[in-house]
C-alpha atoms as a PDB file:
ATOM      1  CA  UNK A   1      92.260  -1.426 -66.142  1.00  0.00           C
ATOM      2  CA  UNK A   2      92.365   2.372 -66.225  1.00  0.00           C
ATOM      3  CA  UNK A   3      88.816   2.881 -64.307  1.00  0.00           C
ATOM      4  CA  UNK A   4      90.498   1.058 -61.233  1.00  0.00           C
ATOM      5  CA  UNK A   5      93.510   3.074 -60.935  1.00  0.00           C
ATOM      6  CA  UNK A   6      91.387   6.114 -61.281  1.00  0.00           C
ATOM      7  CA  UNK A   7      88.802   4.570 -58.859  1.00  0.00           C
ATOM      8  CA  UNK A   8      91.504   3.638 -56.578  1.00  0.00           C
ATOM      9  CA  UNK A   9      93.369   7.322 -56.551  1.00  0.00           C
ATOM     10  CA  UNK A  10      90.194   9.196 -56.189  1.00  0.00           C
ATOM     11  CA  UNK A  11      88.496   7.204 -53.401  1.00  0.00           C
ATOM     12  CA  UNK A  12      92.326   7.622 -51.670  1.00  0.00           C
ATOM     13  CA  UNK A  13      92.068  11.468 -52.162  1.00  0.00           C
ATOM     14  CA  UNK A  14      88.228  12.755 -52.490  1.00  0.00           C
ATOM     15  CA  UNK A  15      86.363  13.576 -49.699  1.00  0.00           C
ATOM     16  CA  UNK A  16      83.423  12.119 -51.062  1.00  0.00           C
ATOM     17  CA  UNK A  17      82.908   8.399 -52.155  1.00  0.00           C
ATOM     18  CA  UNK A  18      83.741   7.423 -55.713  1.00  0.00           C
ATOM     19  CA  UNK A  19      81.564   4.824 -57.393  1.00  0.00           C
ATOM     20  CA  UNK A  20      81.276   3.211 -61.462  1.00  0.00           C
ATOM     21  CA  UNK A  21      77.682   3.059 -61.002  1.00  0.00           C
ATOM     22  CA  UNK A  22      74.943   4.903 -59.201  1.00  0.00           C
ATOM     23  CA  UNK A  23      75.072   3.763 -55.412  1.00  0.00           C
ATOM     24  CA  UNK A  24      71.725   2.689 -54.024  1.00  0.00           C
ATOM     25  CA  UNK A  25      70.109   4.794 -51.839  1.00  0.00           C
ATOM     26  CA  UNK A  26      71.571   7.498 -53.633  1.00  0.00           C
ATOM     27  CA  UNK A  27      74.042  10.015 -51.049  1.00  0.00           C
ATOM     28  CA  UNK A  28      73.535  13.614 -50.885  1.00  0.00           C
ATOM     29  CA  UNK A  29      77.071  13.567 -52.336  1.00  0.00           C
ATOM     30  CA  UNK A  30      79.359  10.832 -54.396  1.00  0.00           C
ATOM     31  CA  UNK A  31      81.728  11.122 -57.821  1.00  0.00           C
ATOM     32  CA  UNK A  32      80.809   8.908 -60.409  1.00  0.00           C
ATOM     33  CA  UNK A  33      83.587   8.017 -63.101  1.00  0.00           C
ATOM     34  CA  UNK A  34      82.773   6.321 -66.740  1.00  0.00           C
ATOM     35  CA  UNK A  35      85.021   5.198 -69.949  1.00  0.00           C
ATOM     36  CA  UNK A  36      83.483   6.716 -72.412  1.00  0.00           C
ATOM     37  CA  UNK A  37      85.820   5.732 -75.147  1.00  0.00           C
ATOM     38  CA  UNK A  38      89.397   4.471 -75.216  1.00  0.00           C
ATOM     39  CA  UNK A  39      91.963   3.692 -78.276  1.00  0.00           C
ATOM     40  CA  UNK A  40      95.261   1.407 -77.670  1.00  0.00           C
ATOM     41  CA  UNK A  41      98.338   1.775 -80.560  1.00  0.00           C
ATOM     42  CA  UNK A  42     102.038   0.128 -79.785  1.00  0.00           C
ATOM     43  CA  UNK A  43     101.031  -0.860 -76.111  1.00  0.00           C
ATOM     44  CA  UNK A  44     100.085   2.351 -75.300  1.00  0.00           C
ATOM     45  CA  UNK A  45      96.612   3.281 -74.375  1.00  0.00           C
ATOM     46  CA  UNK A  46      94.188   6.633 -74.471  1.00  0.00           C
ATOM     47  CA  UNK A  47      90.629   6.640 -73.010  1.00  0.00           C
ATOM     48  CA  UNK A  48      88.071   9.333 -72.342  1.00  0.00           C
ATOM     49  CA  UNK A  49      87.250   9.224 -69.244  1.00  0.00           C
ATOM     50  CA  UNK A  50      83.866  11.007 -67.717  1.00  0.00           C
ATOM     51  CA  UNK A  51      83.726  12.019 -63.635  1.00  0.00           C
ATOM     52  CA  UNK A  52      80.692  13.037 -62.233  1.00  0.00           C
ATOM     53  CA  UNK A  53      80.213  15.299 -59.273  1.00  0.00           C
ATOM     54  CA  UNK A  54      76.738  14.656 -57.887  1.00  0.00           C
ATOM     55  CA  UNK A  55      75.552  17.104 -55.005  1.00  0.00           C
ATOM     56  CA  UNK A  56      72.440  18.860 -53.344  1.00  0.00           C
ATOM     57  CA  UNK A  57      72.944  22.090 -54.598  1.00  0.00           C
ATOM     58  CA  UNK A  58      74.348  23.481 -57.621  1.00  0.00           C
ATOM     59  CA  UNK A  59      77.436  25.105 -55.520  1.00  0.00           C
ATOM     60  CA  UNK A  60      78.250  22.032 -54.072  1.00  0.00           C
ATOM     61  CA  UNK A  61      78.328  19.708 -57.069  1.00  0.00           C
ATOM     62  CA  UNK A  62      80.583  22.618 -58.366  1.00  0.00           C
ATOM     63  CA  UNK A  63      82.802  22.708 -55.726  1.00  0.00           C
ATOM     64  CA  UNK A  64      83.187  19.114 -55.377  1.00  0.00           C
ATOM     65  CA  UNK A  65      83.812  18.828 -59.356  1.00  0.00           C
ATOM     66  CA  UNK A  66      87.024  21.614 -58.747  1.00  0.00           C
ATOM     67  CA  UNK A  67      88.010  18.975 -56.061  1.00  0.00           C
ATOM     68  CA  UNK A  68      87.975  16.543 -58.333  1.00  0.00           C
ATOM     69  CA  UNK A  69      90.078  18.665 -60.895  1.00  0.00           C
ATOM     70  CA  UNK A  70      92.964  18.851 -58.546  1.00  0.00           C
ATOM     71  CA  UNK A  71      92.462  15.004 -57.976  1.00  0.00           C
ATOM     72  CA  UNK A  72      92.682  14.404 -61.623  1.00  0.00           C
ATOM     73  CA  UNK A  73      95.590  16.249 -62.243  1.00  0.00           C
ATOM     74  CA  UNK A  74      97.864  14.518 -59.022  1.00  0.00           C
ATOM     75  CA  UNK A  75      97.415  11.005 -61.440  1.00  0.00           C
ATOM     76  CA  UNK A  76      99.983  11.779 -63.263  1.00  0.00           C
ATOM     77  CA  UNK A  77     102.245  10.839 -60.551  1.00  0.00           C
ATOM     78  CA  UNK A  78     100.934   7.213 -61.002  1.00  0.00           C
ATOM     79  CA  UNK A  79     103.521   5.664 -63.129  1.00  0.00           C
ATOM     80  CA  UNK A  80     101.432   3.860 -65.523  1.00  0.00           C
ATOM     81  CA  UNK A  81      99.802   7.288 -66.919  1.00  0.00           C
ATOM     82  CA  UNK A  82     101.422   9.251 -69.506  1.00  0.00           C
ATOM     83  CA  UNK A  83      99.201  12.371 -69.537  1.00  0.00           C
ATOM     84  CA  UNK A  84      96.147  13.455 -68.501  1.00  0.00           C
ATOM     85  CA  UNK A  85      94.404  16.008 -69.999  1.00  0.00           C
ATOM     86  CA  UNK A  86      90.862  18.089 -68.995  1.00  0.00           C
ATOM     87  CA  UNK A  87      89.045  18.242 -72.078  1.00  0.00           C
ATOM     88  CA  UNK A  88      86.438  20.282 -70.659  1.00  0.00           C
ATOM     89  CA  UNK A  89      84.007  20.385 -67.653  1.00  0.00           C
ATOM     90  CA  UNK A  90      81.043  21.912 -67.287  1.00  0.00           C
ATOM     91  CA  UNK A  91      77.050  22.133 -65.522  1.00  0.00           C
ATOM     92  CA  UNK A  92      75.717  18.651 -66.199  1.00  0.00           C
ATOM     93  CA  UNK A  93      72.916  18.797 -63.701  1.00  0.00           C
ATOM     94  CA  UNK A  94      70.016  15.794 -64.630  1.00  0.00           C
ATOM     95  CA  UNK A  95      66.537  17.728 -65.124  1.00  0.00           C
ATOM     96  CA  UNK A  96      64.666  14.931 -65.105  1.00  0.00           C
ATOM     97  CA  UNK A  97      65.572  13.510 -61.589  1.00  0.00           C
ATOM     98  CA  UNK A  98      66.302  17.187 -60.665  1.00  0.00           C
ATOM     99  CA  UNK A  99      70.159  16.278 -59.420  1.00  0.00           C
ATOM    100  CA  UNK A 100      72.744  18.821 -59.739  1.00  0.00           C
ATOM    101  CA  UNK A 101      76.211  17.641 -61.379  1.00  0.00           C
ATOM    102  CA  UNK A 102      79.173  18.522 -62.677  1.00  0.00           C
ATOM    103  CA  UNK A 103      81.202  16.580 -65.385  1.00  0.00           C
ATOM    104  CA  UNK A 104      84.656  16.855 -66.116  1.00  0.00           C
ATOM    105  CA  UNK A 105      86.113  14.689 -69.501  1.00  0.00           C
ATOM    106  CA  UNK A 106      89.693  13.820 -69.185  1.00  0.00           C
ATOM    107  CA  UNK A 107      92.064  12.141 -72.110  1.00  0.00           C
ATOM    108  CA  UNK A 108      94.375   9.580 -70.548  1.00  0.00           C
ATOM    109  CA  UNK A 109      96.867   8.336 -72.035  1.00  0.00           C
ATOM    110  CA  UNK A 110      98.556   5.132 -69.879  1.00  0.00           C
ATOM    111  CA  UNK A 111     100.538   2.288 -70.462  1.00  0.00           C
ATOM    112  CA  UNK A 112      99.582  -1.289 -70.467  1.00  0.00           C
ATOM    113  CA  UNK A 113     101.260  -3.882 -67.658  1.00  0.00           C
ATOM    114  CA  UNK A 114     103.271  -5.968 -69.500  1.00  0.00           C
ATOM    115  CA  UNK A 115     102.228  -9.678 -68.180  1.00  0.00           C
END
């Protein structure tokens, strides 16, 4: 499952924790990744892939989202992914609950395990 190897490499490289879902109490700082989409064709797979920098300030959710760039881009040395690609990133921050964010959407393309 592609949100557990990228789960499993950022957690291992992030300074911050990495959760799917929103951790309760919230931290002052934490990376949340989601599929968004995904698409699978001759055993090989692609899926959109949405990470989250959460922070207290707008400087710090923007610093921690170009940590997570770097991150992102050392996956490719897992050998199940193909490519990885930044689609874009950009100020995300949540108005209503007043939490400033990052988001950075990635195209992965990995192969499946053969059972």
């Amino acid at each position: 499952m592609i949100e557990k190897i990228i789960l499993d490499h950022l957690s291992d490289h992030l300074s911050q924790e990495v959760y799917m879902e929103n951790p309760t109490p919230l931290p002052d700082s934490y990376v949340l990744i989601e599929k968004t989409g995904s698409s699978k064709r001759n055993q090989i797979n692609t899926a959109t892939i949405a990470v989250q920098s959460y922070s207290t300030s707008m400087y710090g959710a923007a610093a921690l989202n170009e940590e997570v760039k770097t991150c992102m881009d050392q996956l490719i040395s897992n050998n199940q992914i193909a490519r990885v690609e930044l689609e874009t990133d950009y100020n995300f921050t949540n108005t209503a609950t007043k939490q400033y964010r990052y988001q950075a959407v990635y195209n992965i393309t990995y192969y499946t395990e053969v059972q």
